[in-house]
ModelCIF file with pLDDT and N, C-alpha, C, O atoms, coordinates in Angstrom:
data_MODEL
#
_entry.id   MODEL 
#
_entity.id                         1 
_entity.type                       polymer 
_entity.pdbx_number_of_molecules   1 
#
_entity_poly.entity_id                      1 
_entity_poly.type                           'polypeptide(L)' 
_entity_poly.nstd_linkage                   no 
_entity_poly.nstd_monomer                   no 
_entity_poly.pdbx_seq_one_letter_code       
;(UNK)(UNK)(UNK)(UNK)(UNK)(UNK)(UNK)(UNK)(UNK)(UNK)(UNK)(UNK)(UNK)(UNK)(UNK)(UNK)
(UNK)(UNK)(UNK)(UNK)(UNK)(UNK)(UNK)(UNK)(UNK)(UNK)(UNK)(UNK)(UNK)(UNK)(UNK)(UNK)
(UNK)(UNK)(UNK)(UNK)(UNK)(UNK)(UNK)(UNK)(UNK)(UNK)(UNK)(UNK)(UNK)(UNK)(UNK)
;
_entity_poly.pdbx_seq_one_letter_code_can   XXXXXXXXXXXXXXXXXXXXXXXXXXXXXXXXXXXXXXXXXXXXXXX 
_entity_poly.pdbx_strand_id                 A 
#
loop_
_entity_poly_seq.entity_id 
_entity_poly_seq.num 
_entity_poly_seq.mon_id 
_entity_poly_seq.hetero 
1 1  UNK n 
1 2  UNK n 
1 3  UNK n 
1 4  UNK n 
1 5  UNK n 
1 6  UNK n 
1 7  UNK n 
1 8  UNK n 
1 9  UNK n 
1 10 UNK n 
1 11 UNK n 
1 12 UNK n 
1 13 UNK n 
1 14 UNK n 
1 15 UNK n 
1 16 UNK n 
1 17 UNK n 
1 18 UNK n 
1 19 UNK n 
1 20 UNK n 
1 21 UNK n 
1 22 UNK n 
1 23 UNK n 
1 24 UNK n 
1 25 UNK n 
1 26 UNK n 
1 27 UNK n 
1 28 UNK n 
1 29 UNK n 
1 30 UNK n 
1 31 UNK n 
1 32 UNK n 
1 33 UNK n 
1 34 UNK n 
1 35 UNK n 
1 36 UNK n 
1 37 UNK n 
1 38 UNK n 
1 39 UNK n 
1 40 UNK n 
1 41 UNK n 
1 42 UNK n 
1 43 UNK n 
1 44 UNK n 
1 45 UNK n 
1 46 UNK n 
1 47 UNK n 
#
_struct_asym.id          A 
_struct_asym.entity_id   1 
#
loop_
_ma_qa_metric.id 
_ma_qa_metric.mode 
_ma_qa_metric.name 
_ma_qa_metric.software_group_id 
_ma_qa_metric.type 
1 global pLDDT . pLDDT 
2 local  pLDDT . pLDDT 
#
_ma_qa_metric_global.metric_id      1 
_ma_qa_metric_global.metric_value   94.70 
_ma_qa_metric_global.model_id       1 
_ma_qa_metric_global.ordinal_id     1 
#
loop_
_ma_qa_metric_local.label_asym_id 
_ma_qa_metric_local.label_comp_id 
_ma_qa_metric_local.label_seq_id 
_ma_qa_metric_local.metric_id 
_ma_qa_metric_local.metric_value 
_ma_qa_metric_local.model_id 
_ma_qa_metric_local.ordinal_id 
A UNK 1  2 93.00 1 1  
A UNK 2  2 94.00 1 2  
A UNK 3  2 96.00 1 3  
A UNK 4  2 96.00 1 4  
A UNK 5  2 94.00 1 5  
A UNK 6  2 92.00 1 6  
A UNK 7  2 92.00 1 7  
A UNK 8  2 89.00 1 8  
A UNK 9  2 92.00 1 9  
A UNK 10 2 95.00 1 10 
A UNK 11 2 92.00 1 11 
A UNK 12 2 90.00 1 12 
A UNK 13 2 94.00 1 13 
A UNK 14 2 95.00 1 14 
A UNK 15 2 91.00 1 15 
A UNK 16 2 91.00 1 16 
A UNK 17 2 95.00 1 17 
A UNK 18 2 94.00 1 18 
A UNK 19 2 90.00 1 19 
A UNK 20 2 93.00 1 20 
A UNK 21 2 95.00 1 21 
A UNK 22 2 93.00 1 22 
A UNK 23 2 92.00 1 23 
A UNK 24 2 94.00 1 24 
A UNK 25 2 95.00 1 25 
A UNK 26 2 96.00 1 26 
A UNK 27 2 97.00 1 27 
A UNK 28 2 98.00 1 28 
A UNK 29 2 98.00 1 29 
A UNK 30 2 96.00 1 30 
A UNK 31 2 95.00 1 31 
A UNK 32 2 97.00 1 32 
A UNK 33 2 96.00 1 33 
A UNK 34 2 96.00 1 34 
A UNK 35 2 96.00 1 35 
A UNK 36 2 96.00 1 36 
A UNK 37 2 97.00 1 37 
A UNK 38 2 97.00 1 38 
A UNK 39 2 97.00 1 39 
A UNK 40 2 97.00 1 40 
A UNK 41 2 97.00 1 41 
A UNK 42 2 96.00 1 42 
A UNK 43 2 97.00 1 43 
A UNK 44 2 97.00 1 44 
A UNK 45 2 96.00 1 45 
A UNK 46 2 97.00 1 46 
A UNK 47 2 95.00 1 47 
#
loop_
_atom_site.group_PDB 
_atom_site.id 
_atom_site.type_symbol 
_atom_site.label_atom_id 
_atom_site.label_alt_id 
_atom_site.label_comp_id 
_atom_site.label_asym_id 
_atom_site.label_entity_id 
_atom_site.label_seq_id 
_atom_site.pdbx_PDB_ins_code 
_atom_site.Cartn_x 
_atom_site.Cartn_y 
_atom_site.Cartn_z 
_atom_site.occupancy 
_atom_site.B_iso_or_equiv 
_atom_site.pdbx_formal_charge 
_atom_site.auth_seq_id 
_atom_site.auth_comp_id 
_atom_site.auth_asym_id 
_atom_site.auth_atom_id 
_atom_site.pdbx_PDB_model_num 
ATOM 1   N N  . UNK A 1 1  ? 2.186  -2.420  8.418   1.00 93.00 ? 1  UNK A N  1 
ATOM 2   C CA . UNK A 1 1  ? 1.627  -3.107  9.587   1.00 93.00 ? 1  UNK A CA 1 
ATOM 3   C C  . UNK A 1 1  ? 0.441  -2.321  10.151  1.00 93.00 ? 1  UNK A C  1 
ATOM 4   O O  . UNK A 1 1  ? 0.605  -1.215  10.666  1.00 93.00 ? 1  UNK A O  1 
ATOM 5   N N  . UNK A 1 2  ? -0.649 -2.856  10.056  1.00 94.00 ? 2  UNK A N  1 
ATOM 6   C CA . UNK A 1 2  ? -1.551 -2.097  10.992  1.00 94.00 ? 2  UNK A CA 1 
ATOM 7   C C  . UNK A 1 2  ? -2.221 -1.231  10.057  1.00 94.00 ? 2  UNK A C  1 
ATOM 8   O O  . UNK A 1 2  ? -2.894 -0.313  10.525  1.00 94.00 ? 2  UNK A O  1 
ATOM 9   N N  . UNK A 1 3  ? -2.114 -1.436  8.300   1.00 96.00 ? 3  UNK A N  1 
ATOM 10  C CA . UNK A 1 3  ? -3.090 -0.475  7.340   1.00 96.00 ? 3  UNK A CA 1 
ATOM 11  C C  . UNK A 1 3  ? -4.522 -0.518  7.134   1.00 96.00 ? 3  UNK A C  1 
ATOM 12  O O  . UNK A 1 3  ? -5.280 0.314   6.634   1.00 96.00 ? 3  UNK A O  1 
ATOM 13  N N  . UNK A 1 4  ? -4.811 -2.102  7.811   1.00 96.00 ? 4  UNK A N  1 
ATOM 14  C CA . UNK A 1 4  ? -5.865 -2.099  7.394   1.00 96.00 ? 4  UNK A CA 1 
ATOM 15  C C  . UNK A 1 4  ? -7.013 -1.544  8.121   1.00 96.00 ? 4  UNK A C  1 
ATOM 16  O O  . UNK A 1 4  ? -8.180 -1.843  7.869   1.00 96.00 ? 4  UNK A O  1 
ATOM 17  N N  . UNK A 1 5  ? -6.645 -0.745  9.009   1.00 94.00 ? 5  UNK A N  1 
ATOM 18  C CA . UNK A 1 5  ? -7.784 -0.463  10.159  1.00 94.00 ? 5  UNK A CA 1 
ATOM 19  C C  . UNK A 1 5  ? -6.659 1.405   10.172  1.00 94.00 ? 5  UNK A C  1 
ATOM 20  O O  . UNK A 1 5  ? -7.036 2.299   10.930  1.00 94.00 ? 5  UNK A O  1 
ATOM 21  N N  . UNK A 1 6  ? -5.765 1.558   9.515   1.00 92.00 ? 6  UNK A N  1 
ATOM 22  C CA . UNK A 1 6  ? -5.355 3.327   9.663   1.00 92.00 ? 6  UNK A CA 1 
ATOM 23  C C  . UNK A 1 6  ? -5.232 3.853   8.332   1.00 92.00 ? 6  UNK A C  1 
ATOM 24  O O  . UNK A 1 6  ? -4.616 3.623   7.292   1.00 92.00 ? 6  UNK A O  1 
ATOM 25  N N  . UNK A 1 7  ? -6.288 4.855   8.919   1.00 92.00 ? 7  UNK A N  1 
ATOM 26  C CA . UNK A 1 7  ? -6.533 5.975   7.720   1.00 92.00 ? 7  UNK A CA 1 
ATOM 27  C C  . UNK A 1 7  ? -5.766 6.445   6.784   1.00 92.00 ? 7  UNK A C  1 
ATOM 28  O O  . UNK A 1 7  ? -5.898 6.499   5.561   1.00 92.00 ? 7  UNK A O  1 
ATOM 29  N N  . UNK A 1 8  ? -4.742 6.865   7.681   1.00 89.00 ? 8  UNK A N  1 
ATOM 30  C CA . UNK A 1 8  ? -3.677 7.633   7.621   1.00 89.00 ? 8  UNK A CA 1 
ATOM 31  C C  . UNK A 1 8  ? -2.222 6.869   6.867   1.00 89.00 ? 8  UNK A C  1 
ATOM 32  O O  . UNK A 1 8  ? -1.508 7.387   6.007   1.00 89.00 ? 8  UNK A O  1 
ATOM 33  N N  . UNK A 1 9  ? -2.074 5.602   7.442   1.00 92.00 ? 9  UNK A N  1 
ATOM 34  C CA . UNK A 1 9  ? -1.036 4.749   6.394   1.00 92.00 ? 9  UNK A CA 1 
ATOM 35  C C  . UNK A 1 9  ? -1.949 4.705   4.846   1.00 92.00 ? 9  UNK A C  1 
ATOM 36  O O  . UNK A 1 9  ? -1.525 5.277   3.842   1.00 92.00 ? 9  UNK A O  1 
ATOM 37  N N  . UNK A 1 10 ? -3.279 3.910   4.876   1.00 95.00 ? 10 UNK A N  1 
ATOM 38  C CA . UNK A 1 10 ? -3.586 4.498   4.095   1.00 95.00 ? 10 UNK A CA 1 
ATOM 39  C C  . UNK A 1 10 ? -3.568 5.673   2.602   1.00 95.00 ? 10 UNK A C  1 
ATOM 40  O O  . UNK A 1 10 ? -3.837 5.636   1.401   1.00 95.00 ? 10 UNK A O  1 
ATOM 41  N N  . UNK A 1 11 ? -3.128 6.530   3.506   1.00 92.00 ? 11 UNK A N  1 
ATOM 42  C CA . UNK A 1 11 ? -3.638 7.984   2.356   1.00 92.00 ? 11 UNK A CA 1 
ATOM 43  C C  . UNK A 1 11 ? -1.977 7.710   1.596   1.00 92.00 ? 11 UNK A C  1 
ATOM 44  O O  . UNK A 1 11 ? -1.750 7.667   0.387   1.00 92.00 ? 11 UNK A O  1 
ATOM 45  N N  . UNK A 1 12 ? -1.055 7.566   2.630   1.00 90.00 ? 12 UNK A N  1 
ATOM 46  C CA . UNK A 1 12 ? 0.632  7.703   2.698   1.00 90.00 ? 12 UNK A CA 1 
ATOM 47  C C  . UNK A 1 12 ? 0.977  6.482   0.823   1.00 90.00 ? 12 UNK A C  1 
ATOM 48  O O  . UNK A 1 12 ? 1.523  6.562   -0.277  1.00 90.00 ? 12 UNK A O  1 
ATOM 49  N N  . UNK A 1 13 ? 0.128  5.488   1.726   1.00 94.00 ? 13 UNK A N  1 
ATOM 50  C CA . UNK A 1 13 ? 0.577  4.485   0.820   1.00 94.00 ? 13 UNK A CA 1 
ATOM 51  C C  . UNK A 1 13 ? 0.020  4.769   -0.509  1.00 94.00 ? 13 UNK A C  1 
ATOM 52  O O  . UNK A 1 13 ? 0.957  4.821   -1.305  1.00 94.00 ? 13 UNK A O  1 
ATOM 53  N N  . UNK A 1 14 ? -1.317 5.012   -1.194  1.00 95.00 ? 14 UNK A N  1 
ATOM 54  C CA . UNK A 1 14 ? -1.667 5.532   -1.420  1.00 95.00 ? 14 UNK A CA 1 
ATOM 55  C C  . UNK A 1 14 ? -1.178 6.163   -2.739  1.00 95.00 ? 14 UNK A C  1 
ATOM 56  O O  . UNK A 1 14 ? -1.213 5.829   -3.924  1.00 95.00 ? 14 UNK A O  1 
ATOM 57  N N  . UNK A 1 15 ? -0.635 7.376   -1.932  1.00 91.00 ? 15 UNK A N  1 
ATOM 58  C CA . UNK A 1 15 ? -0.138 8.349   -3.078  1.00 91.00 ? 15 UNK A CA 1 
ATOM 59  C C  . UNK A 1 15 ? 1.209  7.897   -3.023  1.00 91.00 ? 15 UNK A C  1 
ATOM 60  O O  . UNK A 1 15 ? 1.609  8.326   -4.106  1.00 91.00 ? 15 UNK A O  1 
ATOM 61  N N  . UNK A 1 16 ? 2.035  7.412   -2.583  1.00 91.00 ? 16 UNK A N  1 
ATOM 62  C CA . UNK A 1 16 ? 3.146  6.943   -2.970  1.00 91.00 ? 16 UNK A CA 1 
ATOM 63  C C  . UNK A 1 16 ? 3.319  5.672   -4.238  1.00 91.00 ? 16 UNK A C  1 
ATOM 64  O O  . UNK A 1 16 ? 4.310  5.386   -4.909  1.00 91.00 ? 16 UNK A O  1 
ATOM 65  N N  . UNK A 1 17 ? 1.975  5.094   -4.239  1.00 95.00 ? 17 UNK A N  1 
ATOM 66  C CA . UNK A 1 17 ? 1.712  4.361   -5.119  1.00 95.00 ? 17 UNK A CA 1 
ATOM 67  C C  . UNK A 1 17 ? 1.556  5.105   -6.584  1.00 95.00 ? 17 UNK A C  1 
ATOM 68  O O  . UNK A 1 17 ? 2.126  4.732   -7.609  1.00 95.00 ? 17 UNK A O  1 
ATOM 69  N N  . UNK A 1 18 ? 0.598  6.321   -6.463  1.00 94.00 ? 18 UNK A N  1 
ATOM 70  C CA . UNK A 1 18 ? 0.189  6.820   -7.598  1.00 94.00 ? 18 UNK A CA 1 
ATOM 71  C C  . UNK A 1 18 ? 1.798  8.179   -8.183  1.00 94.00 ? 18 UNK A C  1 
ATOM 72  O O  . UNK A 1 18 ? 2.101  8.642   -9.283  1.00 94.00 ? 18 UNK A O  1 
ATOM 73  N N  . UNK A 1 19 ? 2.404  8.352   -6.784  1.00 90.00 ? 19 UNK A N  1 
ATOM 74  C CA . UNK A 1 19 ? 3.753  8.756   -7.474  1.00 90.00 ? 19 UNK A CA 1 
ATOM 75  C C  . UNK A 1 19 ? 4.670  7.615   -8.349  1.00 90.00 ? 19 UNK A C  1 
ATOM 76  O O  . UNK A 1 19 ? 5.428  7.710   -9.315  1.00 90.00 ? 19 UNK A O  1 
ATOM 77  N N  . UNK A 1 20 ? 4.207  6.504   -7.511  1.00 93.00 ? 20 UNK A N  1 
ATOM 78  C CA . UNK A 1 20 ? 5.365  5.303   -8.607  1.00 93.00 ? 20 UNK A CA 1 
ATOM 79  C C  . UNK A 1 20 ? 5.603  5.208   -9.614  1.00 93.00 ? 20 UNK A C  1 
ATOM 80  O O  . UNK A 1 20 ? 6.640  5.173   -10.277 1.00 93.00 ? 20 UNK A O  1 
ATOM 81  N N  . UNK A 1 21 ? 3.474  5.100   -9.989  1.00 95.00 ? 21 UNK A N  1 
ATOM 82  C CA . UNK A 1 21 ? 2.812  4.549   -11.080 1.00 95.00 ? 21 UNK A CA 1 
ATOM 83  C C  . UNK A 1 21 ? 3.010  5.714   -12.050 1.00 95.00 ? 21 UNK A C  1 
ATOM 84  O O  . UNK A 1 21 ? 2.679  5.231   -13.133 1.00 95.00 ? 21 UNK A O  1 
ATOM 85  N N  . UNK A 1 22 ? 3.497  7.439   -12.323 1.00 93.00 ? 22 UNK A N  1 
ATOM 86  C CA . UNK A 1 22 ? 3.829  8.355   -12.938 1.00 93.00 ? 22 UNK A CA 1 
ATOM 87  C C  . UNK A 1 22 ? 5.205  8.258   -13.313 1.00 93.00 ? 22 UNK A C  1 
ATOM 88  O O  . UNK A 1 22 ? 5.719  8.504   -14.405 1.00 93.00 ? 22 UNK A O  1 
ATOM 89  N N  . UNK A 1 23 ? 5.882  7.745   -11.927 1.00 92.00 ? 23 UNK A N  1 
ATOM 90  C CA . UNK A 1 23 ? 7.514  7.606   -12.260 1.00 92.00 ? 23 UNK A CA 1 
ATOM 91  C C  . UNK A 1 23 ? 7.916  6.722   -13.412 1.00 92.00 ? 23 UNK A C  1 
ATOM 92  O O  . UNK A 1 23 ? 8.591  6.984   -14.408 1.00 92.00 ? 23 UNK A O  1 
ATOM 93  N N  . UNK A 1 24 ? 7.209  5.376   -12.945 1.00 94.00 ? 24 UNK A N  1 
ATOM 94  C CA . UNK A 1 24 ? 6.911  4.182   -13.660 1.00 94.00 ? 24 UNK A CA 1 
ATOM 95  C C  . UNK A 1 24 ? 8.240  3.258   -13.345 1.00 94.00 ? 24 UNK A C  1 
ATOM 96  O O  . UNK A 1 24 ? 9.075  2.660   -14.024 1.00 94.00 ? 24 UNK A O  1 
ATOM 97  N N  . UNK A 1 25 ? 7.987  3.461   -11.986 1.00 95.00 ? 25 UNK A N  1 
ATOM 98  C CA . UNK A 1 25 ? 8.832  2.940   -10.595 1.00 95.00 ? 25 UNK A CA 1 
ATOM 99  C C  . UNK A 1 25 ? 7.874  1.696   -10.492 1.00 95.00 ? 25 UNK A C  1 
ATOM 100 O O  . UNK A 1 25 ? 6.700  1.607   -10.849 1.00 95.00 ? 25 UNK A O  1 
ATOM 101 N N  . UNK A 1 26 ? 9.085  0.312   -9.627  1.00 96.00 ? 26 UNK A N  1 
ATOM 102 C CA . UNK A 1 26 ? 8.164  -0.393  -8.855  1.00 96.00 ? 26 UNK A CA 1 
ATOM 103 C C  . UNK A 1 26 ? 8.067  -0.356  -7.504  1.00 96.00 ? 26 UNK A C  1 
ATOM 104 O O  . UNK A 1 26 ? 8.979  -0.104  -6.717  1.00 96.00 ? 26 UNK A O  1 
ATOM 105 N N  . UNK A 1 27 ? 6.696  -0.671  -7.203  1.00 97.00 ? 27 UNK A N  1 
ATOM 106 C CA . UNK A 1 27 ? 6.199  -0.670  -5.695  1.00 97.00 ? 27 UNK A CA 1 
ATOM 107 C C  . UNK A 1 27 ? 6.628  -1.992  -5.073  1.00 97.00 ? 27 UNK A C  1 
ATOM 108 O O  . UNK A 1 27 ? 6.402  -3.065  -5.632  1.00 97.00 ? 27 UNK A O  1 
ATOM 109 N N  . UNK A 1 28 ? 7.065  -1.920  -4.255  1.00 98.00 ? 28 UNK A N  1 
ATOM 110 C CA . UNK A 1 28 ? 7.053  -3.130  -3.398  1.00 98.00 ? 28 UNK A CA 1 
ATOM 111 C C  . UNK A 1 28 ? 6.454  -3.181  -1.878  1.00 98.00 ? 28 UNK A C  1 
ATOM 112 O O  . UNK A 1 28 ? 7.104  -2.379  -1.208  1.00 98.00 ? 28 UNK A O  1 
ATOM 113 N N  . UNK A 1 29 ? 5.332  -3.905  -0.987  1.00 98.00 ? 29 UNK A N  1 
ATOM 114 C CA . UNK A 1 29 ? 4.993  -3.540  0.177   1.00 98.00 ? 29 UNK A CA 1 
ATOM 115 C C  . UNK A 1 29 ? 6.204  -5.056  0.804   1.00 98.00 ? 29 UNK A C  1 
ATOM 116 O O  . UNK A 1 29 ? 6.371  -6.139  0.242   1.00 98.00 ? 29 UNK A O  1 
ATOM 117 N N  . UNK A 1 30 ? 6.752  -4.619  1.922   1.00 96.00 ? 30 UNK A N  1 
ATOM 118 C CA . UNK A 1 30 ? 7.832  -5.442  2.895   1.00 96.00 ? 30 UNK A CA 1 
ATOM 119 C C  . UNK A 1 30 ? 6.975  -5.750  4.191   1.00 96.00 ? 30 UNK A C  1 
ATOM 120 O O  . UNK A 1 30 ? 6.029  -5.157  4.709   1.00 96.00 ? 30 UNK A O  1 
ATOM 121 N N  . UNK A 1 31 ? 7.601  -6.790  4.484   1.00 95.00 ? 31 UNK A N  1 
ATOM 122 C CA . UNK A 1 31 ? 6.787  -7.148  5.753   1.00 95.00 ? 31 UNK A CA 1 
ATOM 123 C C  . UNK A 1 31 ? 5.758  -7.578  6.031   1.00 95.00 ? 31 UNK A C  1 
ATOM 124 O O  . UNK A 1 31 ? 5.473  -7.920  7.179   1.00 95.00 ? 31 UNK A O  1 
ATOM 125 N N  . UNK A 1 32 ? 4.815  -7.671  4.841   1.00 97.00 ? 32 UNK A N  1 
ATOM 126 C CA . UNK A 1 32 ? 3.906  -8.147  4.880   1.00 97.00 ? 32 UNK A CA 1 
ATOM 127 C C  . UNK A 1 32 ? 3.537  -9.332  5.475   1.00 97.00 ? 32 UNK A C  1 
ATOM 128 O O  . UNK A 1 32 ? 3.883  -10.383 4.935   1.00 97.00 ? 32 UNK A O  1 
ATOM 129 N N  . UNK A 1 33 ? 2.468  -9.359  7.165   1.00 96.00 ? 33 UNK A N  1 
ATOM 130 C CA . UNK A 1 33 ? 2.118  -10.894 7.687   1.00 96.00 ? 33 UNK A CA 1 
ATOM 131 C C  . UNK A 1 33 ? 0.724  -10.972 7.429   1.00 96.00 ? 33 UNK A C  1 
ATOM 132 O O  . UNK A 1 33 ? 0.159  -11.921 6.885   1.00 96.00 ? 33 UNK A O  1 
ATOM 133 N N  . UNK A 1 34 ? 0.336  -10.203 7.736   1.00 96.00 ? 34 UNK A N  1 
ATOM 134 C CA . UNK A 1 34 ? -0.931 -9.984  8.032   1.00 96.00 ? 34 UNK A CA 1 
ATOM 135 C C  . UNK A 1 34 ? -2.604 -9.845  7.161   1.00 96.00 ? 34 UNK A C  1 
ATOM 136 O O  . UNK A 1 34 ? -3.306 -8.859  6.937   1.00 96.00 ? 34 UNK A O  1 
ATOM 137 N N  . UNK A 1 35 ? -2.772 -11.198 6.863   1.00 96.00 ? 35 UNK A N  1 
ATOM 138 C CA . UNK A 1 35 ? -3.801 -11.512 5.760   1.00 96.00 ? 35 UNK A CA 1 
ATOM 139 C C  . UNK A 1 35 ? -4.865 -10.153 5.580   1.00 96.00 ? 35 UNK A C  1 
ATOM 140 O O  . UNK A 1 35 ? -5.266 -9.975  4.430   1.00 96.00 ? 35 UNK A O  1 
ATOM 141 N N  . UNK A 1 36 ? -5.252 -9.375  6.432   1.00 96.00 ? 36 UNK A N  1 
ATOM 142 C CA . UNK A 1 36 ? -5.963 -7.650  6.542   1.00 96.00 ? 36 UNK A CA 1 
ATOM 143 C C  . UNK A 1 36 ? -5.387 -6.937  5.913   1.00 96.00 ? 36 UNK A C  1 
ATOM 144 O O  . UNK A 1 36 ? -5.817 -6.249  4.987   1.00 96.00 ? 36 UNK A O  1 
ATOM 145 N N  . UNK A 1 37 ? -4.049 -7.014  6.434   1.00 97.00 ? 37 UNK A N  1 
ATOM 146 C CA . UNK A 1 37 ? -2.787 -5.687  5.814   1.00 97.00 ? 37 UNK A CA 1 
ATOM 147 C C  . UNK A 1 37 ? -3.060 -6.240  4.004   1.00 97.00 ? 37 UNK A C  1 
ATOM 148 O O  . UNK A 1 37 ? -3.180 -5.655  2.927   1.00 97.00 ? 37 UNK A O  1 
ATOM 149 N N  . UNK A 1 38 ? -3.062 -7.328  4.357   1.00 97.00 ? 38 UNK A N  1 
ATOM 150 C CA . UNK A 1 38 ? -2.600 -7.514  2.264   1.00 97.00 ? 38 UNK A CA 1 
ATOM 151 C C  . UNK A 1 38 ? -3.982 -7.239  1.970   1.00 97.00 ? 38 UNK A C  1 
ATOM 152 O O  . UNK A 1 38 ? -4.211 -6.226  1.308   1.00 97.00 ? 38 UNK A O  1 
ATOM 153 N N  . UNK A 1 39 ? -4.950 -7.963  2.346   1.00 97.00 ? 39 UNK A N  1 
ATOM 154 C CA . UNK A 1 39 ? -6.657 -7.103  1.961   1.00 97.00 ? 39 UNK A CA 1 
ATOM 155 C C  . UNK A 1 39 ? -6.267 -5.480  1.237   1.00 97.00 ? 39 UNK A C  1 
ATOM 156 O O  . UNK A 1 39 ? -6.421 -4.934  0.144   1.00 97.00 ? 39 UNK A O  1 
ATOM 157 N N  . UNK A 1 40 ? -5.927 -5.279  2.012   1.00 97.00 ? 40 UNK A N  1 
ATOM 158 C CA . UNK A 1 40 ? -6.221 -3.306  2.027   1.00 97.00 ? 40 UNK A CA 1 
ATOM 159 C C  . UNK A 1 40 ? -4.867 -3.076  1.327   1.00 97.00 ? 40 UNK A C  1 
ATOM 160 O O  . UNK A 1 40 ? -5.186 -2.317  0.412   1.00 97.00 ? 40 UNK A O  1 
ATOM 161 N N  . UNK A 1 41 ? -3.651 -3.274  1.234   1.00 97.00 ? 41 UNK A N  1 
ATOM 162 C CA . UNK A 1 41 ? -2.708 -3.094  -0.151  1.00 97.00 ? 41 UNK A CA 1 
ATOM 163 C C  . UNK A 1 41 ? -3.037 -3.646  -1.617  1.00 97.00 ? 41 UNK A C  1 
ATOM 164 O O  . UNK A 1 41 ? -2.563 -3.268  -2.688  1.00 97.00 ? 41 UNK A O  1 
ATOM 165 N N  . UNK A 1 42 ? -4.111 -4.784  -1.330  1.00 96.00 ? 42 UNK A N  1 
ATOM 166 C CA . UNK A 1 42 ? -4.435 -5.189  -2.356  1.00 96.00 ? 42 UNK A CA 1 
ATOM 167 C C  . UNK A 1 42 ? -5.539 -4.104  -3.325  1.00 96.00 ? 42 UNK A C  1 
ATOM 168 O O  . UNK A 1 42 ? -5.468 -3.878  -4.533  1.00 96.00 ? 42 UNK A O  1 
ATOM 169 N N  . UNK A 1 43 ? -6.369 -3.651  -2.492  1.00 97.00 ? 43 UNK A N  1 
ATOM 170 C CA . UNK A 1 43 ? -7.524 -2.728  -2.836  1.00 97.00 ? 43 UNK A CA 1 
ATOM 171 C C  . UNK A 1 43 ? -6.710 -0.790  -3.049  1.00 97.00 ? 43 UNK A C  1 
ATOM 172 O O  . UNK A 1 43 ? -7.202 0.272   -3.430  1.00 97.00 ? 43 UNK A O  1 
ATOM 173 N N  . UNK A 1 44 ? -5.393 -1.168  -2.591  1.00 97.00 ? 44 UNK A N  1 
ATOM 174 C CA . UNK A 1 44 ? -4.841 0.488   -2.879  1.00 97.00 ? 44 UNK A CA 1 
ATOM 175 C C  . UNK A 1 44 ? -3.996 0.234   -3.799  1.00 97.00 ? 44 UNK A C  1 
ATOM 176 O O  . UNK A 1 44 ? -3.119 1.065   -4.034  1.00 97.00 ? 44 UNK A O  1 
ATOM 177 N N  . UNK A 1 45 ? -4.066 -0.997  -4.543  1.00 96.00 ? 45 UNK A N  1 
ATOM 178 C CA . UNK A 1 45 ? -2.947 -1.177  -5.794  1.00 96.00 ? 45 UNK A CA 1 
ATOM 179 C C  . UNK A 1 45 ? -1.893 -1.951  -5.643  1.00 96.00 ? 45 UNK A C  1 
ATOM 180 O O  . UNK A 1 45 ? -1.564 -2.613  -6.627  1.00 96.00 ? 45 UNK A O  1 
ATOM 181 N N  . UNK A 1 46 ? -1.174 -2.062  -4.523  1.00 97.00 ? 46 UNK A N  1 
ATOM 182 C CA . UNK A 1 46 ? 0.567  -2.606  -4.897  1.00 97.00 ? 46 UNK A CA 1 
ATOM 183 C C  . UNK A 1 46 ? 0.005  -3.909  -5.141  1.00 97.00 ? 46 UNK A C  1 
ATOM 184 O O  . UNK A 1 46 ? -0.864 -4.531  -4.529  1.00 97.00 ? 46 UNK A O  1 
ATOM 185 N N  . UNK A 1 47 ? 0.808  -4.245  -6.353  1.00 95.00 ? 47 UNK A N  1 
ATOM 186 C CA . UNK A 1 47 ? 0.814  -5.385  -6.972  1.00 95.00 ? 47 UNK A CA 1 
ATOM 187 C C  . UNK A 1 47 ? 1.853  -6.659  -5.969  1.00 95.00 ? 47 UNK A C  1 
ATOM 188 O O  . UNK A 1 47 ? 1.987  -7.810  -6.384  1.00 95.00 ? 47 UNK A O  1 
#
């Protein structure tokens, strides 16, 4: 909530993504309402 305008969720999400993607774990983002928020998960990877 609120990634698309913070840095900082951002960086979090991020590398938790690129830990997944080594694990070869899946990502899932929850909660998603917010047509911005999915903008900017879309551009940091989670599928």
């Amino acid at each position: 909530h609120g990634i698309w305008q913070d840095k900082v969720l951002q960086i979090i999400v991020e590398s938790t993504r690129r830990v997944c993607d080594e694990l070869n774990l899946r990502l899932v983002a929850e909660g998603v309402s917010d047509p911005r928020d999915f903008q900017m998960l879309d551009k940091l990877g989670i599928d």
